[in-house]
Protein backbone atom coordinates (compact mmCIF):
# COMPACT_ATOMS: atom_id res chain seq x y z
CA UNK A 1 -4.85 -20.36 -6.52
CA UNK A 2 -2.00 -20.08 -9.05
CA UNK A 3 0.99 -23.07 -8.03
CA UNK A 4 3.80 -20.81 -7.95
CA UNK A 5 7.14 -21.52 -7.55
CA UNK A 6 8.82 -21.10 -3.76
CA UNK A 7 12.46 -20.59 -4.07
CA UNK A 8 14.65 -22.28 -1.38
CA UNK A 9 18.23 -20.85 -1.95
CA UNK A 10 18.72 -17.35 -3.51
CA UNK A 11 22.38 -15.45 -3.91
CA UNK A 12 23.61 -12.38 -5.08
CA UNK A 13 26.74 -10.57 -6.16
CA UNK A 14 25.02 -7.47 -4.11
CA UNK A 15 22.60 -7.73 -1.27
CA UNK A 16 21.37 -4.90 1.15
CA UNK A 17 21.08 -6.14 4.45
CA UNK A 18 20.22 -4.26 7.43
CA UNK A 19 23.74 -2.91 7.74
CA UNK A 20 24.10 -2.22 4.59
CA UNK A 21 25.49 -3.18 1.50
CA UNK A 22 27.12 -6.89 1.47
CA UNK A 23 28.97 -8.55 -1.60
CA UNK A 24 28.44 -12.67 -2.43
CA UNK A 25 25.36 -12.96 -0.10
CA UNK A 26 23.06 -15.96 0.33
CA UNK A 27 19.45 -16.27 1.53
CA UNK A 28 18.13 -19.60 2.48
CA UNK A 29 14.30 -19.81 2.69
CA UNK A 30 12.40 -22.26 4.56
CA UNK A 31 8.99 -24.32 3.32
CA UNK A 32 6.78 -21.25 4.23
CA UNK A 33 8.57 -18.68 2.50
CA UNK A 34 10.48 -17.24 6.02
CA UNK A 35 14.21 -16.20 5.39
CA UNK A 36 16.25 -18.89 7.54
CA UNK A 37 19.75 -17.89 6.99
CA UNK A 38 21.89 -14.90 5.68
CA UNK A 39 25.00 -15.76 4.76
CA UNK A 40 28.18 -13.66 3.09
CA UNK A 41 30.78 -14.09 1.85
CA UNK A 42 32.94 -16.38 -1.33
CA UNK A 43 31.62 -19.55 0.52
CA UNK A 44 28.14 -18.15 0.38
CA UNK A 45 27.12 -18.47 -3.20
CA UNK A 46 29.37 -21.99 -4.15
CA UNK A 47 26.99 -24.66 -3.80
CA UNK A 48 23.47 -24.14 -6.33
CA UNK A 49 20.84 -21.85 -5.93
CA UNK A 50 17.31 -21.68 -7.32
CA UNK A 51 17.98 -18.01 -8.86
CA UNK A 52 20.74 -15.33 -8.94
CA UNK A 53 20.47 -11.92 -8.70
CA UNK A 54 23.21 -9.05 -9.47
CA UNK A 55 21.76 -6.74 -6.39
CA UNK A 56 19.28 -8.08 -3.84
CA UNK A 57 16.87 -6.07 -1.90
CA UNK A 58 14.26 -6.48 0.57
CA UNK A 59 11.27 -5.67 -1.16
CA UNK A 60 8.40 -3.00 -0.39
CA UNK A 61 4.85 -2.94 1.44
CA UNK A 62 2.17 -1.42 -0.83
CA UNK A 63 0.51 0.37 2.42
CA UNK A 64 -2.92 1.17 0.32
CA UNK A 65 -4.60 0.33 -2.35
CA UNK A 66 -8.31 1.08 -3.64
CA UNK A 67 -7.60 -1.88 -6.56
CA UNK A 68 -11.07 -1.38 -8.49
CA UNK A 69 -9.74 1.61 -8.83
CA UNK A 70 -7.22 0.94 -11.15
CA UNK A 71 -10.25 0.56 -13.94
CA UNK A 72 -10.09 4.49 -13.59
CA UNK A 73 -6.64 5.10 -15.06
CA UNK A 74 -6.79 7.80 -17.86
CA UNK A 75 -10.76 7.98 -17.22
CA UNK A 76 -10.98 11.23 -14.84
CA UNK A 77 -9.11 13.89 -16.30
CA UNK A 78 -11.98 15.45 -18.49
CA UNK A 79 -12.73 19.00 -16.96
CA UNK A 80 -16.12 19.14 -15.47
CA UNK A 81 -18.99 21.16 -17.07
CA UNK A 82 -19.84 21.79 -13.29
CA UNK A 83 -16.13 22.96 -12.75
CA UNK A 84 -15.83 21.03 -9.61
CA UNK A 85 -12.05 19.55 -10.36
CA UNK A 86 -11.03 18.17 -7.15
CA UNK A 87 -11.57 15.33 -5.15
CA UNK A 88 -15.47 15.77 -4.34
CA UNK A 89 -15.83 15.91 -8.82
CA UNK A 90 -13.09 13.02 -9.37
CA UNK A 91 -15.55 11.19 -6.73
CA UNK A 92 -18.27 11.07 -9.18
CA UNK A 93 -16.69 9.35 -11.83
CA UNK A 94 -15.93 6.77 -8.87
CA UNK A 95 -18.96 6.28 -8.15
CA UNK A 96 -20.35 5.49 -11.50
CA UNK A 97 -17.51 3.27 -12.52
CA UNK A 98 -18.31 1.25 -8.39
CA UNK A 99 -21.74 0.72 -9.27
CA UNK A 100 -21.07 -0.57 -12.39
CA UNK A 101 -18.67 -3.41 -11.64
CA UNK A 102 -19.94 -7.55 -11.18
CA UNK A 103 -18.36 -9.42 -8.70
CA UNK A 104 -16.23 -10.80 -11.17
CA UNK A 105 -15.47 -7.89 -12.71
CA UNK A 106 -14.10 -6.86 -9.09
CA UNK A 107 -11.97 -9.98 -9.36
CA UNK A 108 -10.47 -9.13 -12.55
CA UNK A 109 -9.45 -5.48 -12.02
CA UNK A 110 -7.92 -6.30 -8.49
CA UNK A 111 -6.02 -9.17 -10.25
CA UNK A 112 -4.70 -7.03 -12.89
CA UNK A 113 -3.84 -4.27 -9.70
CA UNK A 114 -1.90 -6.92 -8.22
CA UNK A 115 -0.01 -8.29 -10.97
CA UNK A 116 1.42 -4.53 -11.48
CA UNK A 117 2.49 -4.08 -7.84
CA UNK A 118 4.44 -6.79 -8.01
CA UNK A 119 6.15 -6.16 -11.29
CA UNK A 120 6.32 -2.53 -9.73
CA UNK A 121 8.54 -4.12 -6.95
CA UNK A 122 5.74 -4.22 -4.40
CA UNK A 123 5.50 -7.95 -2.39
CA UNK A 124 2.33 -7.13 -0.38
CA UNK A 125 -0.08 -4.77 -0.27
CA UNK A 126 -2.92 -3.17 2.25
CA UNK A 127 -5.84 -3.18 0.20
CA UNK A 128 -8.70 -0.92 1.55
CA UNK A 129 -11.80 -2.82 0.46
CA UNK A 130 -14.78 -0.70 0.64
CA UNK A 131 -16.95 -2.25 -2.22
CA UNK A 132 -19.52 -4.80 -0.53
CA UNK A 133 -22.44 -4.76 -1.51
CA UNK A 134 -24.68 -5.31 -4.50
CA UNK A 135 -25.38 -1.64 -6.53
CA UNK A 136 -28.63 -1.54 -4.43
CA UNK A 137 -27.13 -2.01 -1.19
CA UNK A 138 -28.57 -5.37 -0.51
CA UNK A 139 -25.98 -8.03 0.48
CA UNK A 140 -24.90 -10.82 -1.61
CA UNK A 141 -25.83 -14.14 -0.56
CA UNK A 142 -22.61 -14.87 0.78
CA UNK A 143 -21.79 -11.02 2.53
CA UNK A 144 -18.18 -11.23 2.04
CA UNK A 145 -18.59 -12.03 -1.78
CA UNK A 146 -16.45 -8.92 -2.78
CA UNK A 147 -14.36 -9.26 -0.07
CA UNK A 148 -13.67 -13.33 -1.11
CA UNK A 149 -13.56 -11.73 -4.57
CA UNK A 150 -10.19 -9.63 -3.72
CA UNK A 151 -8.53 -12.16 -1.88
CA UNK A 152 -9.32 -15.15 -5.01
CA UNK A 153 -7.18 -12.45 -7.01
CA UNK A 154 -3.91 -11.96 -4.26
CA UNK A 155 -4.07 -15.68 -3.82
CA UNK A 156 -4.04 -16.06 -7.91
CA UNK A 157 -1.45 -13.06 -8.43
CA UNK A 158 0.75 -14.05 -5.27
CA UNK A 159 1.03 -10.95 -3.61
CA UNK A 160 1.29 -10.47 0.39
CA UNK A 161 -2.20 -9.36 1.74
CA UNK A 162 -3.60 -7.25 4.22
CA UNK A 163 -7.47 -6.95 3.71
CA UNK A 164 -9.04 -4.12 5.65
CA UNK A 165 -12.24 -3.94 5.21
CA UNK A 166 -13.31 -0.63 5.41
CA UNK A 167 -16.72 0.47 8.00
CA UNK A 168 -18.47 3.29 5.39
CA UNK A 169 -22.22 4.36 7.47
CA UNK A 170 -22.75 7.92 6.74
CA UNK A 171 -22.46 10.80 3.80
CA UNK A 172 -20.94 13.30 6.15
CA UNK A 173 -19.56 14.14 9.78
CA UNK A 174 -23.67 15.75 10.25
CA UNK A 175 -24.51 11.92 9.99
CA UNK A 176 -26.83 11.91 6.81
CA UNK A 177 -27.66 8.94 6.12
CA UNK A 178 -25.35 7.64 3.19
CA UNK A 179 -26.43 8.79 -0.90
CA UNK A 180 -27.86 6.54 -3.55
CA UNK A 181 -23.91 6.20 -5.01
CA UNK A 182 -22.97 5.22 -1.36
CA UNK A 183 -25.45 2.40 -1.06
CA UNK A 184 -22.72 -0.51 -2.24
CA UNK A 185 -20.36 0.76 0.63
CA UNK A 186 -22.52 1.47 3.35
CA UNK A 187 -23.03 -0.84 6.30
CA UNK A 188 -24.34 -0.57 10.23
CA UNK A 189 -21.43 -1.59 12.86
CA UNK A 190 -23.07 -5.02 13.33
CA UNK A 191 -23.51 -5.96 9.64
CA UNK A 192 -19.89 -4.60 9.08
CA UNK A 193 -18.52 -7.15 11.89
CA UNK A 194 -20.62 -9.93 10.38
CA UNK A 195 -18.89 -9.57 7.68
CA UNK A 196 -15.39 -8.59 8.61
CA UNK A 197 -16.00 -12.29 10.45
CA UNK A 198 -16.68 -14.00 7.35
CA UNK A 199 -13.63 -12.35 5.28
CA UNK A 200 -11.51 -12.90 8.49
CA UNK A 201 -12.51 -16.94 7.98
CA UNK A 202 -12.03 -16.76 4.22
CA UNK A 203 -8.48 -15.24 4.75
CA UNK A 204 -7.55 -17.98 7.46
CA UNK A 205 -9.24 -21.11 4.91
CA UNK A 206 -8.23 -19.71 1.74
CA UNK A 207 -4.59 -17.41 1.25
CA UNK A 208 -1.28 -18.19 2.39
CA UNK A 209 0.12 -18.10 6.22
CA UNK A 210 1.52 -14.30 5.68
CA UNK A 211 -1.42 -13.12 4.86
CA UNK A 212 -3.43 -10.86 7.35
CA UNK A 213 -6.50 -8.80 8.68
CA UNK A 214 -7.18 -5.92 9.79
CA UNK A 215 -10.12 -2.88 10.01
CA UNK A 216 -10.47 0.25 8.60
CA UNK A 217 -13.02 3.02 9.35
CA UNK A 218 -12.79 4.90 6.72
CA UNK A 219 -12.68 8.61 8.07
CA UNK A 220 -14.58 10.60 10.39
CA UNK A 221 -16.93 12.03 7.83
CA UNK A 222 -18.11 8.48 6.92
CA UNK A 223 -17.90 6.46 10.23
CA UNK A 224 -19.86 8.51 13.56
CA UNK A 225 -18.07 8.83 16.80
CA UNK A 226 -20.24 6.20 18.66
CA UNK A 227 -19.44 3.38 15.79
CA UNK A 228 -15.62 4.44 15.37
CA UNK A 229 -15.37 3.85 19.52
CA UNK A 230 -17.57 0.36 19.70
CA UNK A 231 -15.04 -1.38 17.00
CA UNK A 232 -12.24 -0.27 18.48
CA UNK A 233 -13.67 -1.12 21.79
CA UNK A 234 -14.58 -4.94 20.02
CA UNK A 235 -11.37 -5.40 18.69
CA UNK A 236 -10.06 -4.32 22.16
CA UNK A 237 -6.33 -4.98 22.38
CA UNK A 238 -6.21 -7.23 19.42
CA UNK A 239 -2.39 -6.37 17.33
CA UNK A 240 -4.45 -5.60 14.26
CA UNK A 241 -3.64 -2.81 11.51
CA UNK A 242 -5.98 0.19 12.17
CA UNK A 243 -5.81 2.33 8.93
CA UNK A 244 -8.31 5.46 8.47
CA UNK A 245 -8.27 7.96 6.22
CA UNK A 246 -7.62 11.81 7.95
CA UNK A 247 -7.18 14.83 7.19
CA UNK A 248 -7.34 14.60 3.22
CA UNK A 249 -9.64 17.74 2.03
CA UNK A 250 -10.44 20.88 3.29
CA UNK A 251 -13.81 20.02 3.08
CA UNK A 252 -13.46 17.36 5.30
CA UNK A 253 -11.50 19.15 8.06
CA UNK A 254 -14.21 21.92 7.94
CA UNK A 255 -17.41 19.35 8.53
CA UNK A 256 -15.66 17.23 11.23
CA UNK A 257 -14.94 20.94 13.09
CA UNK A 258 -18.59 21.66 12.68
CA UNK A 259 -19.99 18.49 13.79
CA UNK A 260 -17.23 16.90 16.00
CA UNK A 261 -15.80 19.90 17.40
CA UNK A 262 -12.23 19.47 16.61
CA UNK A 263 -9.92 18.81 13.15
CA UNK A 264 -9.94 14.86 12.37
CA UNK A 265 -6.39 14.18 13.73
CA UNK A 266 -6.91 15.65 17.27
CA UNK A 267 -10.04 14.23 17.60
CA UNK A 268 -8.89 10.38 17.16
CA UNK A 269 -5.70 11.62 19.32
CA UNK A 270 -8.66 12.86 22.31
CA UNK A 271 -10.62 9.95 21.74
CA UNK A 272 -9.22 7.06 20.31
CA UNK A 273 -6.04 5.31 21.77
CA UNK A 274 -3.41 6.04 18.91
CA UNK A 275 -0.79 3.40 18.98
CA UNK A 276 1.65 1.87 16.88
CA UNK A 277 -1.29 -0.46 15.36
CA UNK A 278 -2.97 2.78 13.52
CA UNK A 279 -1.60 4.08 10.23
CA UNK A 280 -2.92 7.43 9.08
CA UNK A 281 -3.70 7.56 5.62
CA UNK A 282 -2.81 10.74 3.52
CA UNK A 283 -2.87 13.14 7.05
CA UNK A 284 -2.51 16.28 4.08
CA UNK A 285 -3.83 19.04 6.33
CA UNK A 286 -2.36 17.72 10.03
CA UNK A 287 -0.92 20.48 11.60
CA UNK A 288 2.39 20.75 13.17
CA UNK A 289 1.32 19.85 16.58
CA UNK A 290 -1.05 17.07 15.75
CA UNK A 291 2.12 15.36 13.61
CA UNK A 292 4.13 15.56 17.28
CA UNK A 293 1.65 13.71 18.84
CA UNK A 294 1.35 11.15 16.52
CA UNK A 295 4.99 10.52 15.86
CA UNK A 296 5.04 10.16 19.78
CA UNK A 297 1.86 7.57 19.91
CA UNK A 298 4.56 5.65 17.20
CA UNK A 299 1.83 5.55 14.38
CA UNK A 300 2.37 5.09 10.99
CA UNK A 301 1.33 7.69 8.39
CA UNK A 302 0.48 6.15 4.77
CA UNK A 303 1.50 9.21 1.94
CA UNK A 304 0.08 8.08 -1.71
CA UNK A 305 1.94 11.48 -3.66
CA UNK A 306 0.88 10.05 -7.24
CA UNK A 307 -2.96 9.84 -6.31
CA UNK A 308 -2.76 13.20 -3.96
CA UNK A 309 -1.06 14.83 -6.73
CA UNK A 310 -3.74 13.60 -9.40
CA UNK A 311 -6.41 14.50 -7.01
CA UNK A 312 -4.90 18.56 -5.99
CA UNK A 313 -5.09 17.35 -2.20
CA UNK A 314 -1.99 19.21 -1.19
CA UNK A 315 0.79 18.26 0.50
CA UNK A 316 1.83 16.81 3.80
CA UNK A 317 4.23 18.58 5.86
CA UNK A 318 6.60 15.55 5.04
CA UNK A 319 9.75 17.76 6.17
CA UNK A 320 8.50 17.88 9.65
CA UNK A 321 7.13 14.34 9.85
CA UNK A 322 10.35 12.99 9.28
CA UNK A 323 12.22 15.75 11.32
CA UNK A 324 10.15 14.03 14.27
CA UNK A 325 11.46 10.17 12.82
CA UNK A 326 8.03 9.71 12.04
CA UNK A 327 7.00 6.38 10.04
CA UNK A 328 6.07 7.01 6.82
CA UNK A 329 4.62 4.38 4.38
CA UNK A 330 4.20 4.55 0.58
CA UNK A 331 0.76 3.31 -0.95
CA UNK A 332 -0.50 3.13 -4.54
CA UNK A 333 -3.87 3.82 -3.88
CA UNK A 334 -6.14 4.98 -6.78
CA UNK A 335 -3.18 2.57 -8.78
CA UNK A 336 -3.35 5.09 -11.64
CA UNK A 337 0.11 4.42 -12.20
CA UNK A 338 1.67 1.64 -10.12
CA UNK A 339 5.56 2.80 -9.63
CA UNK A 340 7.49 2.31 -6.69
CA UNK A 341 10.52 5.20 -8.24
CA UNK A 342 7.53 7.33 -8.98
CA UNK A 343 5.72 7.92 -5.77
CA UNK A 344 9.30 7.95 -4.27
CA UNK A 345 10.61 10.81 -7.08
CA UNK A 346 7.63 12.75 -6.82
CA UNK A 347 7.38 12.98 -2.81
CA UNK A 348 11.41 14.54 -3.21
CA UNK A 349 10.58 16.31 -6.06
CA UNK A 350 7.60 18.33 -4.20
CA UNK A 351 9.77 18.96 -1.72
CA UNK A 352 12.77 20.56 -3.87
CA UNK A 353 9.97 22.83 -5.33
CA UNK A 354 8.87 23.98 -1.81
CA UNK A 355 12.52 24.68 -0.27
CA UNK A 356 13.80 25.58 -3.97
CA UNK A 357 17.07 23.17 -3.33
CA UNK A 358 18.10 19.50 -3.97
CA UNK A 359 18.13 16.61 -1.68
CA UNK A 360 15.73 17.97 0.74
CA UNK A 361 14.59 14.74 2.39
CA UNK A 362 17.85 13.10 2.89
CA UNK A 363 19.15 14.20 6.07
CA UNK A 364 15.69 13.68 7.35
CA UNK A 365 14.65 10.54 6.27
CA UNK A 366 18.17 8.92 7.24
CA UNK A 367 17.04 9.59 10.75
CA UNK A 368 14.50 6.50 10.07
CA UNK A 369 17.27 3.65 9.03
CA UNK A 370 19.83 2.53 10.14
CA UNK A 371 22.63 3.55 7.50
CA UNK A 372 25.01 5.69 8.69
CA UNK A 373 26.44 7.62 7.26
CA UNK A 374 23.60 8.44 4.11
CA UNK A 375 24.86 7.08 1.03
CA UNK A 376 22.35 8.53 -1.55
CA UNK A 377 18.62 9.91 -1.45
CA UNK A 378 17.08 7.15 -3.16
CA UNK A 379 18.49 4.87 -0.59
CA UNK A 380 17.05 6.55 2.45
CA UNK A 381 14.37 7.17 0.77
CA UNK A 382 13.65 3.70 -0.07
CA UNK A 383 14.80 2.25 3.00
CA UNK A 384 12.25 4.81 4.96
CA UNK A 385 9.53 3.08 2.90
CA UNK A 386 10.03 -0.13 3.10
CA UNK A 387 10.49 -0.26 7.10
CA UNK A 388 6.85 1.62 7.06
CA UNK A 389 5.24 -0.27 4.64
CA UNK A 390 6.08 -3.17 7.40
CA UNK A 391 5.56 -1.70 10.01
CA UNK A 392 1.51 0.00 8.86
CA UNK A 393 1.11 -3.74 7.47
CA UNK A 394 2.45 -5.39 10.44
CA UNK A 395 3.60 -7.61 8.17
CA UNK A 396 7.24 -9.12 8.76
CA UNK A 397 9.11 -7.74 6.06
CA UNK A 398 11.48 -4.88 5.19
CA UNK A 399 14.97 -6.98 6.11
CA UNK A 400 16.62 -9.49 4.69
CA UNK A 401 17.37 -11.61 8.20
CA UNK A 402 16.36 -14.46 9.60
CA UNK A 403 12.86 -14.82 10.80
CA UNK A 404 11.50 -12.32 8.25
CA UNK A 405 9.77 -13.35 5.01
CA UNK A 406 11.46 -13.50 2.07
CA UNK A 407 10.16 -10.33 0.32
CA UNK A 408 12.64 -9.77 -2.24
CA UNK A 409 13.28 -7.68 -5.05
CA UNK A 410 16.23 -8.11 -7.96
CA UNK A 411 17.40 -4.87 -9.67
CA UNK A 412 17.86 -4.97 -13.12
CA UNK A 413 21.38 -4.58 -13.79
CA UNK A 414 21.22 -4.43 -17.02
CA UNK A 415 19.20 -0.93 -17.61
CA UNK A 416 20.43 1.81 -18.96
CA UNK A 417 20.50 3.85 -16.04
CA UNK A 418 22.70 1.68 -14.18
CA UNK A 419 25.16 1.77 -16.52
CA UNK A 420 28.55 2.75 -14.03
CA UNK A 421 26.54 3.09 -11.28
CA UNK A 422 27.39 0.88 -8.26
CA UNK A 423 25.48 -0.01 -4.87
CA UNK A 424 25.82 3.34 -3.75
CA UNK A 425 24.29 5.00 -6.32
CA UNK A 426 21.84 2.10 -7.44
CA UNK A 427 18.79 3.12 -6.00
CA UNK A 428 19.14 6.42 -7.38
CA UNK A 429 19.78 5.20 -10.49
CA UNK A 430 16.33 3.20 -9.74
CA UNK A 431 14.20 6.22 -8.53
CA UNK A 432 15.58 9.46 -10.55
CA UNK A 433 16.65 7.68 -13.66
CA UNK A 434 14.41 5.07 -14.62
CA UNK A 435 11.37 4.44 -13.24
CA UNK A 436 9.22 0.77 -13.35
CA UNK A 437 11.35 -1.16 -15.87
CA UNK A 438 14.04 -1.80 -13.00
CA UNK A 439 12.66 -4.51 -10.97
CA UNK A 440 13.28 -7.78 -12.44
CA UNK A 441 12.35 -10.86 -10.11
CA UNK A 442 10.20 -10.43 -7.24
CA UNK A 443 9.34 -12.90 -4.25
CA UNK A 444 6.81 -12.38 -1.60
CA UNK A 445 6.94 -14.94 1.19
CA UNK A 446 9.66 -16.57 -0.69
CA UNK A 447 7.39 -17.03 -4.04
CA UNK A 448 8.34 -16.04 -7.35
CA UNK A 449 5.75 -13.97 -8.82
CA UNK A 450 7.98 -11.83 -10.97
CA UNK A 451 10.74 -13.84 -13.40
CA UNK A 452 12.85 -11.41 -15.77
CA UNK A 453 10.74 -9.04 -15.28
CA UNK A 454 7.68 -10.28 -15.92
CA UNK A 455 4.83 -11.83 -14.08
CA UNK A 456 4.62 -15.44 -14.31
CA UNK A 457 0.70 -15.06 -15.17
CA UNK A 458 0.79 -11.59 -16.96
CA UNK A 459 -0.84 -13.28 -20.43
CA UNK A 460 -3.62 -14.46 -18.86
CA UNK A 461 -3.94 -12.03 -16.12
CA UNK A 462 -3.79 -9.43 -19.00
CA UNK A 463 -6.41 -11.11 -21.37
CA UNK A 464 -8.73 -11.76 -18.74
CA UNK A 465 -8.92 -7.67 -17.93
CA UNK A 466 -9.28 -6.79 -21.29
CA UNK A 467 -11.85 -9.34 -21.64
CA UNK A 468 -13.60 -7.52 -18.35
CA UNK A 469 -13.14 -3.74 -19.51
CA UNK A 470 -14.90 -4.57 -23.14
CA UNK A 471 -17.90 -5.84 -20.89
CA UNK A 472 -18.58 -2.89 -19.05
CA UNK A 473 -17.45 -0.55 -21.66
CA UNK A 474 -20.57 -2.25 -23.75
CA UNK A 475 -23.04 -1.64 -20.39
């Protein structure tokens, strides 16, 4: 693990707090990176800090993350001979890049992953580990060696964790047994808990105090009713993040009708006990009445509109999820492109293409903070994300206050597309006029991954990856 450096007194000429904006503002941070006080005011910022920041924020939760994935980036878009363009073709190339990759390897790419969230702004992230095995299938000596593999590169990188490891057992909702390309995923419910166990005693040994655990069946075509219903009946009442994919292809909503009866969402909703623990990932194709019943079981749903977008998924009926103060989450997922202002630009911009009219989502997604009234659409917007991203991660984050981490974020002040703006306009300077090059110092759990706008490892981080991609590119 990399020593990095814990601040113990931040201030800043700007800080948003949970009332809103606040001028001279100090945050005091305790040995284990927990915000201890808030304090405003001239008096506030007289006595020496560790760092200084022109505008303070509480920083975001990445709420899911595939980080081998981001090996893919610029890989996939190559039409098909076979035509299939969508999800089901882009899944190929998946595939053969997963059963390509060492344990190492797996190291390397999620380290790189990581490194970019946090220079994207991100302080934690949900990663949704599905790589276990060897390329055969067989286990590694140690079962959680991929698993131990992801967290070596948070711990090294700095970044907030939430490992879910993900239960993959079948190829479809018919329950065929999983393909050859499926082999390094695949596990029964018993070898998944063995070693869910073992990553769960890695975590504890091994990463920081904010880190966390939780499970993740990976969707109803890849997990069967009677294994989805024994871990959820193991983990019993247990305040753990439940995140499962639903609803993301057509496909998919067509076999789970088949074979299960009823569309993906209403079945967990009939069968499973929906609470504020589960976060729905993508939920594309929920219909209007599954969305009310999941906004009233308080559930989280996790939208990813840079990796549904790349992917022609569709788009979530985000108007009416928010219309029912739904929780929405942002996640990075496929990390293509890791940008904070970009998933947040393009899930308004899809919107203002729908209704044909600006600032569709503002009205709406005020209803989920507490500002009042709105001040801009890249403030709601951003305030929206990062009380979900807490909330899916169960990670506590998302306010600058006492008792929370210290997941912080510092604005660049000095970019061109802040130029005249103030704190009212500031985060949509951020989100429709810049893009990644804002965020300047980021601290999760009160350690400073992120100086001037770089991370404090990036050189090596960066060689090492580079180093990795030349070895499999010569495979």
């Amino acid at each position: 693990m990399v020593n990095l450096h814990h601040s113990r007194k931040i201030t800043a000429d700007h800080a948003l707090l949970e009332d809103g904006w606040h001028d001279r503002v100090s945050v005091m941070i305790d040995v284990h990176g927990d915000i201890v006080e808030v304090s405003s005011g001239p008096a506030a910022c007289m006595s020496g800090a560790d760092w200084h920041c022109r505008y303070l924020l509480p920083a975001m939760c990445n709420v899911h993350s595939h980080a081998f994935q981001r090996a893919l980036a610029g890989r996939t878009e190559t039409p098909r001979p076979s035509g299939d363009d969508n999800f089901w073709g882009w899944r190929e190339h998946m595939y053969q890049l997963a059963n390509t990759l060492q344990p190492e390897d797996i190291e390397s790419i999620s380290r790189l992953a990581f490194m970019e969230m946090l220079e994207a702004g991100f302080c934690a992230v949900g990663e949704f580990h599905y790589l276990h095995h060897q390329p055969n299938g067989h286990s590694y000596q140690h079962p959680a060696e991929l698993a131990e593999r992801v967290m070596a590169a948070a711990a090294d990188s700095g970044i907030g964790l939430c490992m879910l490891p993900v239960l993959y057992a079948q190829a479809d909702a018919d329950g065929s047994a999983p393909l050859a390309q499926q082999q390094r995923f695949s596990n029964s419910l018993d070898r998944y808990l063995t070693l869910w166990q073992q990553a769960e005693q890695c975590l504890r040994k091994q990463l920081p105090g904010d880190s966390s655990i939780g499970i993740a069946p990976h969707s109803l075509r890849a997990v069967s009713k009677s294994q989805l219903l024994a871990l959820l009946q193991h983990i019993g009442p247990r305040n753990m993040p439940i995140h499962m994919h639903v609803a993301e292809q057509t496909a998919e909503l067509a076999s789970v009708r088949q074979h299960l009866g009823l569309a993906p969402v209403q079945w967990l909703l009939e069968h499973a006990e929906v609470d504020q623990r589960w976060c729905m990932i993508h939920a594309t194709h929920a219909e209007s009445a599954e969305l009310q019943a999941l906004a009233s079981a308080a559930c989280s749903v996790g939208l990813c509109p840079q990796t549904e977008a790349n992917l022609g998924d569709g788009l979530f009926a985000v108007q009416d999820w928010l219309q029912l103060a739904g929780h929405t989450a942002i996640g990075s997922d496929s990390n293509i492109n890791i940008s904070i202002a970009e998933e947040l630009r393009l899930l308004e911009y899809t919107q203002r293409l729908l209704a044909q009219r600006r600032q569709v989502l503002l009205p709406l997604a005020s209803a989920a903070t507490t500002t009042d009234p709105p001040r801009s659409q890249g403030e709601q917007l951003y305030r929206m994300a990062v009380a979900g991203g807490a909330r899916a991660l169960q990670r506590r984050s998302g306010v600058i206050a006492s008792g929370y981490h210290a997941d912080l974020l510092h604005l660049d002040s000095r970019h061109d597309a802040l130029d005249n703006l103030d704190q009212n306009t500031l985060l949509d300077g951020w989100i429709f006029a810049s893009g990644r090059a804002m965020p300047r110092d980021v601290w999760s759990a009160g350690r400073h991954c992120v100086v001037n706008g770089q991370h404090v490892q990036r050189q090596q981080i960066q060689a090492q990856y580079r180093n990795t991609m030349n070895a499999i590119a010569r495979r």
